[in-house]
N, C-alpha and C. Protein backbone atom coordinates (compact mmCIF):
# COMPACT_ATOMS: atom_id res chain seq x y z
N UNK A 1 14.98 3.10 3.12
CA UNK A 1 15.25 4.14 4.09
C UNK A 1 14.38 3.90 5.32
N UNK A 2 14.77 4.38 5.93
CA UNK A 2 14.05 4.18 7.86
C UNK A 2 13.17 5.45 7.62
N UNK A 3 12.16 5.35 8.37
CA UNK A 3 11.55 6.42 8.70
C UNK A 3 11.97 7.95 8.98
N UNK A 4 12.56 8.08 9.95
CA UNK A 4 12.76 9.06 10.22
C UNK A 4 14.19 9.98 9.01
N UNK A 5 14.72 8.44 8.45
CA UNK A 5 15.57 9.36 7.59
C UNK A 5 14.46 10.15 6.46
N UNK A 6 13.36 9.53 6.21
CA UNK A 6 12.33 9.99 5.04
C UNK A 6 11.89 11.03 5.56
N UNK A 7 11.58 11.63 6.61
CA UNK A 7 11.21 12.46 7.76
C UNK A 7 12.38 13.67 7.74
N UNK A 8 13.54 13.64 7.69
CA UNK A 8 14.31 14.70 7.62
C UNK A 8 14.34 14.83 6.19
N UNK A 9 14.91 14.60 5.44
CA UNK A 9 14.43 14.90 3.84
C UNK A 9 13.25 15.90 3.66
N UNK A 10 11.73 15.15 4.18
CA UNK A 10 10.44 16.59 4.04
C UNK A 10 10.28 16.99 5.18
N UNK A 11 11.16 18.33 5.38
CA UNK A 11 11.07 18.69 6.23
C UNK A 11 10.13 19.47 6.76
N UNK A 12 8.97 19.30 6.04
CA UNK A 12 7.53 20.05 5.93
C UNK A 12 6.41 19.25 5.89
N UNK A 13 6.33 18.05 6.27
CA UNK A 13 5.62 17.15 6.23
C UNK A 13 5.53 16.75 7.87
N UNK A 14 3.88 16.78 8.63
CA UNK A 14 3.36 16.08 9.75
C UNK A 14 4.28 14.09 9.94
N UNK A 15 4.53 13.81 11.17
CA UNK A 15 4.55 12.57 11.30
C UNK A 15 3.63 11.79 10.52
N UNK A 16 2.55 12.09 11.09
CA UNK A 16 0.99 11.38 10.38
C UNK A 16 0.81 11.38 9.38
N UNK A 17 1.04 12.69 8.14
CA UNK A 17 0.89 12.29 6.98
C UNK A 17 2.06 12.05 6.88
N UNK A 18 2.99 11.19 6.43
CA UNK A 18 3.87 10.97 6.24
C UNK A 18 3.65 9.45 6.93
N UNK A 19 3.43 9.01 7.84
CA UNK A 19 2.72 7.56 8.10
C UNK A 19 1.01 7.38 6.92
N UNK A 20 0.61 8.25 6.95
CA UNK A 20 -0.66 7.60 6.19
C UNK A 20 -0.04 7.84 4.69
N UNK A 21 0.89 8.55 4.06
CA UNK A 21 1.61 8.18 2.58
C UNK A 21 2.29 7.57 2.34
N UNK A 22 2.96 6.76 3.38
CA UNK A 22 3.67 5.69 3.30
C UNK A 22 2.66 4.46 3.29
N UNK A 23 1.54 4.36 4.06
CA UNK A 23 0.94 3.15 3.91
C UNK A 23 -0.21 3.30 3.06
N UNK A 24 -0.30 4.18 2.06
CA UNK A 24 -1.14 4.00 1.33
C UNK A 24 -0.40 3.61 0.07
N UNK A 25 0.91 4.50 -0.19
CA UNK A 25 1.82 3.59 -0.99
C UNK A 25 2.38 2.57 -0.98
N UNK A 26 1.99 1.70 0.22
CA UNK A 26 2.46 0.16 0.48
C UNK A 26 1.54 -0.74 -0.11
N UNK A 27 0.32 -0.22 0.25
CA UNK A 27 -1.07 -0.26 -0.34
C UNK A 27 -1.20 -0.63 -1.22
N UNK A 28 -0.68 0.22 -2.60
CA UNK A 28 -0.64 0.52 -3.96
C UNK A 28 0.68 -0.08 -5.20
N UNK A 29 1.35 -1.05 -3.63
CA UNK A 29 2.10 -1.25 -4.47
C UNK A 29 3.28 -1.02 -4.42
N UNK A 30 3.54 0.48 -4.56
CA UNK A 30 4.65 1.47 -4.77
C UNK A 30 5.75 1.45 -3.76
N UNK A 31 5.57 1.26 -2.61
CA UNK A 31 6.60 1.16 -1.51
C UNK A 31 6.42 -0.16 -0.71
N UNK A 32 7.56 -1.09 -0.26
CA UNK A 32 7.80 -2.25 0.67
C UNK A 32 8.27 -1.83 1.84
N UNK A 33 7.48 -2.22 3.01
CA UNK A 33 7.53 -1.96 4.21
C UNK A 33 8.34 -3.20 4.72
N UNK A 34 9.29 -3.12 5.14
CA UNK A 34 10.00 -4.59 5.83
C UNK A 34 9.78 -4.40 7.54
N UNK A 35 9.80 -4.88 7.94
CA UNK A 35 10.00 -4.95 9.48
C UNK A 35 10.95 -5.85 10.16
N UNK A 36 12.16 -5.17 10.95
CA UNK A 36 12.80 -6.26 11.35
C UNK A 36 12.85 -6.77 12.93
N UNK A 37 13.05 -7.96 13.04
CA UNK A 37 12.53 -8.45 14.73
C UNK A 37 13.46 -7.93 15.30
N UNK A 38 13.93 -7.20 15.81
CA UNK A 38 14.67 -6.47 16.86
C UNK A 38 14.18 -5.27 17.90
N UNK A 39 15.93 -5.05 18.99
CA UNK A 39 14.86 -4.23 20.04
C UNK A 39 15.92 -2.74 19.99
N UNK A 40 15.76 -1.82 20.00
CA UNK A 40 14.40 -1.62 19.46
C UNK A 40 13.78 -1.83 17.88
N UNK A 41 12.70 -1.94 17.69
CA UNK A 41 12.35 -2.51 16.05
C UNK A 41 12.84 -1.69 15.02
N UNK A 42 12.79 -2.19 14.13
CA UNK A 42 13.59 -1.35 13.10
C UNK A 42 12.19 -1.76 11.52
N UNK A 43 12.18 -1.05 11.16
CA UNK A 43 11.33 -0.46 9.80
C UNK A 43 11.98 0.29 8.50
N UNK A 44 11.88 -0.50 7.49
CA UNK A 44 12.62 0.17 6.59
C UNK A 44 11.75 0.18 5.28
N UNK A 45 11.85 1.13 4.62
CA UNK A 45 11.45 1.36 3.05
C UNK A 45 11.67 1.17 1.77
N UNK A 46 11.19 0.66 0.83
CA UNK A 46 12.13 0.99 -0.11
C UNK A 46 11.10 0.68 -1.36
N UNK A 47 11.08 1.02 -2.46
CA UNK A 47 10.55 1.14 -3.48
C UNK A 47 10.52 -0.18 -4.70
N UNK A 48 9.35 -0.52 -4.80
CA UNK A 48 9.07 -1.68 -5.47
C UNK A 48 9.51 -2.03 -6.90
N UNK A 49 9.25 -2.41 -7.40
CA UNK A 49 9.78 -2.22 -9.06
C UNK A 49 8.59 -1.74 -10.15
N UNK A 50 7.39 -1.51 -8.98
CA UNK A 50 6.91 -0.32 -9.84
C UNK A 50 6.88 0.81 -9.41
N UNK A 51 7.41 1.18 -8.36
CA UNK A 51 7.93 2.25 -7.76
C UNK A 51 9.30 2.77 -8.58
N UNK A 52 10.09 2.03 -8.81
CA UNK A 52 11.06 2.39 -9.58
C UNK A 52 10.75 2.63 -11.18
N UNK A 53 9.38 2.23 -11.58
CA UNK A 53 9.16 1.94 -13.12
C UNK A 53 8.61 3.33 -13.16
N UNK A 54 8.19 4.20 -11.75
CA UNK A 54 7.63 5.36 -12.17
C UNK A 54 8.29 6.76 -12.04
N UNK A 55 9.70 6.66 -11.84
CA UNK A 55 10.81 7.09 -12.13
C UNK A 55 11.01 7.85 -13.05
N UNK A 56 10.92 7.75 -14.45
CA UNK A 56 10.83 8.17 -15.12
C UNK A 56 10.12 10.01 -15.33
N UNK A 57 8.94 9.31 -15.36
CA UNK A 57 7.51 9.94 -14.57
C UNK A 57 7.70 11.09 -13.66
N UNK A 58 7.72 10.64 -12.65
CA UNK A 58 7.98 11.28 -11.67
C UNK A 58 9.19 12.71 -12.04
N UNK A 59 10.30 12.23 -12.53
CA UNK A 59 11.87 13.16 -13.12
C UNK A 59 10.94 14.30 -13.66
N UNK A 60 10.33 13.44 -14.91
CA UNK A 60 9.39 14.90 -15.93
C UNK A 60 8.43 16.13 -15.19
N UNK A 61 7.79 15.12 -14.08
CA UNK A 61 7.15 15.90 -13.34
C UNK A 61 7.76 17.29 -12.68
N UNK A 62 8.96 16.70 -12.20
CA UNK A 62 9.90 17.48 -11.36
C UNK A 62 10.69 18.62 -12.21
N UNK A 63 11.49 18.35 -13.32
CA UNK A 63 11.53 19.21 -14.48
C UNK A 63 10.75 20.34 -14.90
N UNK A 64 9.24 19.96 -15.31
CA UNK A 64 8.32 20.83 -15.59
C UNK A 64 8.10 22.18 -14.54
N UNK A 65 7.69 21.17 -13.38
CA UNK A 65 8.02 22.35 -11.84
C UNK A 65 9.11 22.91 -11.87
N UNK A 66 10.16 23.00 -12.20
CA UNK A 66 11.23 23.56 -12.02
C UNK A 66 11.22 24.78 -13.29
N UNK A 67 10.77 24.10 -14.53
CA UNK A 67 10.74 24.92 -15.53
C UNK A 67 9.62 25.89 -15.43
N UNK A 68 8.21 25.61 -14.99
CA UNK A 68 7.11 26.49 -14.54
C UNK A 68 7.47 27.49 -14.14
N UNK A 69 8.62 26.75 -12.62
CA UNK A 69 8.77 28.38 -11.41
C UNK A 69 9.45 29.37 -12.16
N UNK A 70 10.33 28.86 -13.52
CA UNK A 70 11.01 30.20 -13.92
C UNK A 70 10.45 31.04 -15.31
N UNK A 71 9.66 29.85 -15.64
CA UNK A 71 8.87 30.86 -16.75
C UNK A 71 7.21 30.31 -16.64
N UNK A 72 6.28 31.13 -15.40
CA UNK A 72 5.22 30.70 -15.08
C UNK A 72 3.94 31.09 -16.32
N UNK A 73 2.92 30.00 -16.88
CA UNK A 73 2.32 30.54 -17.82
C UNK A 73 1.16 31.62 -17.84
N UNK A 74 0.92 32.32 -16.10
CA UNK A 74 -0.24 32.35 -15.94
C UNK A 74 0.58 34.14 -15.78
């Protein structure tokens, strides 16, 4: 994905963070930054194959939150 499409998706997220979580997950591995030589430049994203291995992971995470908001334990 291009930037700015990742950018409309969180629509609650600063430019900046959203540039410094992208390159710390490039960082880590988790996301591939391509760059292509053109004008104007073009930048695209996409998720590594351990980015995809944490998939899984990530689903359960999202589940649980979902199950929390409707029956919260606190």
């Amino acid at each position: 994905m291009r930037f700015n499409e990742l950018k409309r998706l969180m629509t609650n997220i600063t430019h900046r963070a959203l540039t410094l979580q992208l390159r710390e997950l490039e960082h880590d591995g988790v996301v591939k930054r391509t760059v292509y030589a053109e004008v104007p430049p073009r930048v695209e994203y996409e998720l590594t194959a351990l980015g995809f291995s944490m998939e899984p992971i990530i689903n359960s995470m999202y589940d649980w939150g979902l199950n929390y908001q409707k029956n919260p334990i606190i």
